[in-house]
Each structure stands twice: as C-alpha cells, then as structure tokens.
Protein backbone atom coordinates (compact mmCIF):
# COMPACT_ATOMS: atom_id res chain seq x y z
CA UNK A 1 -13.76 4.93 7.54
CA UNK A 2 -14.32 0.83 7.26
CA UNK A 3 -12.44 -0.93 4.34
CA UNK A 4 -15.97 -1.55 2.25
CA UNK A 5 -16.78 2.49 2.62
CA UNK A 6 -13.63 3.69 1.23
CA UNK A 7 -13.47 4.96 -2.50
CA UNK A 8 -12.05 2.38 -5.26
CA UNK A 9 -7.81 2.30 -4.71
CA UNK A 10 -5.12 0.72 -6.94
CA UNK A 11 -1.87 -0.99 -6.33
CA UNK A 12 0.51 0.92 -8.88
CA UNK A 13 3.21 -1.63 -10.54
CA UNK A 14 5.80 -1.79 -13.19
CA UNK A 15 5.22 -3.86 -16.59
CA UNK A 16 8.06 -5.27 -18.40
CA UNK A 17 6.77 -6.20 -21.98
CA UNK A 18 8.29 -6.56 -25.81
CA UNK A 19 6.62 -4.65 -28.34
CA UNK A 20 6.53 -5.60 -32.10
CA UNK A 21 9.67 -5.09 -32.58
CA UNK A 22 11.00 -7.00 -29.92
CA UNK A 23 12.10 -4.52 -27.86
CA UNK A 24 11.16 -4.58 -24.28
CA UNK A 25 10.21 -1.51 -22.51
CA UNK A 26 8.96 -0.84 -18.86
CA UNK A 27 5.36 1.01 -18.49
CA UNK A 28 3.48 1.91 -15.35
CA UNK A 29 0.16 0.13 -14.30
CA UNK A 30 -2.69 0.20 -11.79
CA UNK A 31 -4.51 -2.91 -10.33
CA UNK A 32 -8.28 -1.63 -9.13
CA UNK A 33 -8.74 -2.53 -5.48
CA UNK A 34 -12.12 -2.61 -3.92
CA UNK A 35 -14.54 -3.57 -1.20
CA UNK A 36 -13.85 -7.18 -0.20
CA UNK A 37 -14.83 -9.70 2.71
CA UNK A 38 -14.77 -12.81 4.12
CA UNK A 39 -16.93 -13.93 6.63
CA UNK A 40 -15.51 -13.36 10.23
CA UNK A 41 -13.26 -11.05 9.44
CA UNK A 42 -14.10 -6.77 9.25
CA UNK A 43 -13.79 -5.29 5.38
CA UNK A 44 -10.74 -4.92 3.58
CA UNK A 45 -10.03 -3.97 -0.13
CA UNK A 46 -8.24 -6.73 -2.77
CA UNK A 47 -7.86 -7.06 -6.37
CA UNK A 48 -9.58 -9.56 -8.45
CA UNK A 49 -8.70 -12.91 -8.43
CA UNK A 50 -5.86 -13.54 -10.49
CA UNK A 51 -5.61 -16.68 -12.65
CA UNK A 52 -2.15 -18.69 -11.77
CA UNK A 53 -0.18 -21.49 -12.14
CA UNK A 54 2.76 -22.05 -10.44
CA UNK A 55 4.49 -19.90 -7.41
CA UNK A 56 8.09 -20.47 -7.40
CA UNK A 57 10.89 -18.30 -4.57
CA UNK A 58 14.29 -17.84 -6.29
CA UNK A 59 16.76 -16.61 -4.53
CA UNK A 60 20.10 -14.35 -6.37
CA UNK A 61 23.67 -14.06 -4.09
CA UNK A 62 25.28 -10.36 -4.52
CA UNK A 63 26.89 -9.62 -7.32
CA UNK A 64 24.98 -11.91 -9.42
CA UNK A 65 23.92 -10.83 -12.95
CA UNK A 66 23.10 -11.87 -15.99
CA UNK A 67 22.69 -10.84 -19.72
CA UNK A 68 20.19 -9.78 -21.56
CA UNK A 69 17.48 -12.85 -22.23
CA UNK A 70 13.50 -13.21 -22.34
CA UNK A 71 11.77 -14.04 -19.30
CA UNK A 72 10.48 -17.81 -19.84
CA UNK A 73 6.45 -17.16 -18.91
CA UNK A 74 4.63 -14.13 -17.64
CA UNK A 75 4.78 -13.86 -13.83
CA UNK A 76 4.66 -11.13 -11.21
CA UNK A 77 7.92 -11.17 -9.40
CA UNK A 78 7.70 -9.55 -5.81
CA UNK A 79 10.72 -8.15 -4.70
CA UNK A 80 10.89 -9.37 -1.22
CA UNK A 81 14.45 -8.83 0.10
CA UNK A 82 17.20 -7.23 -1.07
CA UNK A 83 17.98 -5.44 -4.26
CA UNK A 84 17.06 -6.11 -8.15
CA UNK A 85 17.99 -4.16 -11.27
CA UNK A 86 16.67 -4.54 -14.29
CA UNK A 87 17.28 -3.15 -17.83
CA UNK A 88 15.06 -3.19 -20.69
CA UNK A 89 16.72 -3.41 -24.09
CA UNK A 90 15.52 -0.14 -24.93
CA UNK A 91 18.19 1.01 -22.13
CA UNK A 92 15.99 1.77 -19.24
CA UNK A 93 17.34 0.57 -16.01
CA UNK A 94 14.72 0.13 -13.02
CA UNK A 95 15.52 -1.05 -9.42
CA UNK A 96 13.14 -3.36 -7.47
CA UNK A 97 13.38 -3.02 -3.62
CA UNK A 98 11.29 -5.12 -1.03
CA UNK A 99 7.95 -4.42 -1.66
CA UNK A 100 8.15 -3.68 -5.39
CA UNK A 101 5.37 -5.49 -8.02
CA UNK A 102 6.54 -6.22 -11.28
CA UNK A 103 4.62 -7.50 -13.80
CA UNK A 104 7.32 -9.36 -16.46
CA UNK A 105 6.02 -10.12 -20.10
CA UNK A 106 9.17 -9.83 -22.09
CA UNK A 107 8.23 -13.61 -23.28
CA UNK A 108 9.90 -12.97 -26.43
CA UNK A 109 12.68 -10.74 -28.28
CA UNK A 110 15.21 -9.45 -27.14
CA UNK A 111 14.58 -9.18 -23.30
CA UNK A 112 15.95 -7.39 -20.44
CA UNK A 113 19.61 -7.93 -17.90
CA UNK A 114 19.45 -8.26 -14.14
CA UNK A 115 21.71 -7.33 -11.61
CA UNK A 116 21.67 -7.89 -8.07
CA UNK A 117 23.64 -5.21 -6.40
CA UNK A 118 22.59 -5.56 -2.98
CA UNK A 119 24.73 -6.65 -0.30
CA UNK A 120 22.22 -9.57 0.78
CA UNK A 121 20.50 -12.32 -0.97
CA UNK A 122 17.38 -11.16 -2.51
CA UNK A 123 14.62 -13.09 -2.58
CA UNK A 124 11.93 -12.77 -5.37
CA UNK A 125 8.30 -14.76 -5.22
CA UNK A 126 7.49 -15.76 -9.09
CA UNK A 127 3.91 -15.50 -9.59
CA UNK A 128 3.45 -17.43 -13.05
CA UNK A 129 0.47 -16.29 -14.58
CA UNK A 130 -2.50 -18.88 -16.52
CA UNK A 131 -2.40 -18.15 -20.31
C-alpha cells in the first residue's frame, strides 16, 4: 500500500513540561502523520510543518551530568548517539537512546538533571521551537 493510501499514523514522543507548581513531569504524546508529497518523488507521510528557530548539535562526554535546572527555550532534542537520562523533579527518571524524540518545556521551575551514562559521546540535535 503507497504512502498517500495508508491510514493517518503518529510519531509517539516524550514531553518534559512544569506544571503550576513548578514541578516538571514527563507525559506521552503523538504527532499526526499523514499523506505528503513532493513533486518527483512517490508518497510518503510527515507531520505538519513545525515553526523553528534555531537548530543547534551539542555534544555530552561520558560521565557527564548535571543538576537539576530549567531548560533555557522549548526545543525537541533528538537523541542521536549514545545515551541520555533524564529526571524530572517529580522523581521520574527516563532514558533517551538514538532515535528517541523529546519534546522539553520545563522553561521554568524547578527543572529536571541529566546524566550521560553511556560509554560514547552522545550527540543530541536541539530543535528550538518559535514562540
């Protein structure tokens, strides 16, 4: 079955975000995916466009970690090698492997800790979102 024929999909991901309180928590999330194409090329599926600002790679050496702080602006961050764990000052820990989508909104209280515990460097692409 062709890419535009195929029943709507989503892209699961995690979302990192501070409630009222200023507690951040992790929740679950779904981007719709649908019929797309560009000319030349057969059907695939894709999201909507996103609206962004800046793409930035950072890169974290094993071992690496840091304390608990708010992210500074909302981005996706796409695990693309190596290892990340994150905790949510609620407690919940969460590990991002290559391939992993997280959508980080923490942008204020109390914010979550990272720790890199791979044995590599892990790379992450920053995906700052337009306000």
């Amino acid at each position: 079955m062709a890419a535009h024929e195929q029943e709507a999909q989503q892209l699961p991901y995690a979302r990192l975000y501070a409630d009222s309180e200023g507690e951040s928590h992790f929740g679950n999330e779904d981007m719709p995916l649908g019929p797309a194409e560009v000319p030349g090329a057969p059907p695939f599926i894709a999201s909507e466009a996103l609206s962004t600002s800046d793409v930035m790679y950072a890169g974290f050496e094993p071992g690496y970690s840091a304390d608990e702080h708010p992210t500074s602006a909302r981005n996706f961050c796409l695990t693309l090698s190596g290892e990340m764990e994150l905790t949510a000052s609620d407690g919940e820990t969460r590990v991002f492997t290559p391939g992993s989508v997280l959508l980080m909104e923490d942008t204020t209280g109390k914010g979550h800790a990272v720790e890199f515990p791979s044995d590599e460097l892990t790379m992450c692409a920053l995906v700052m979102l337009s306000e």
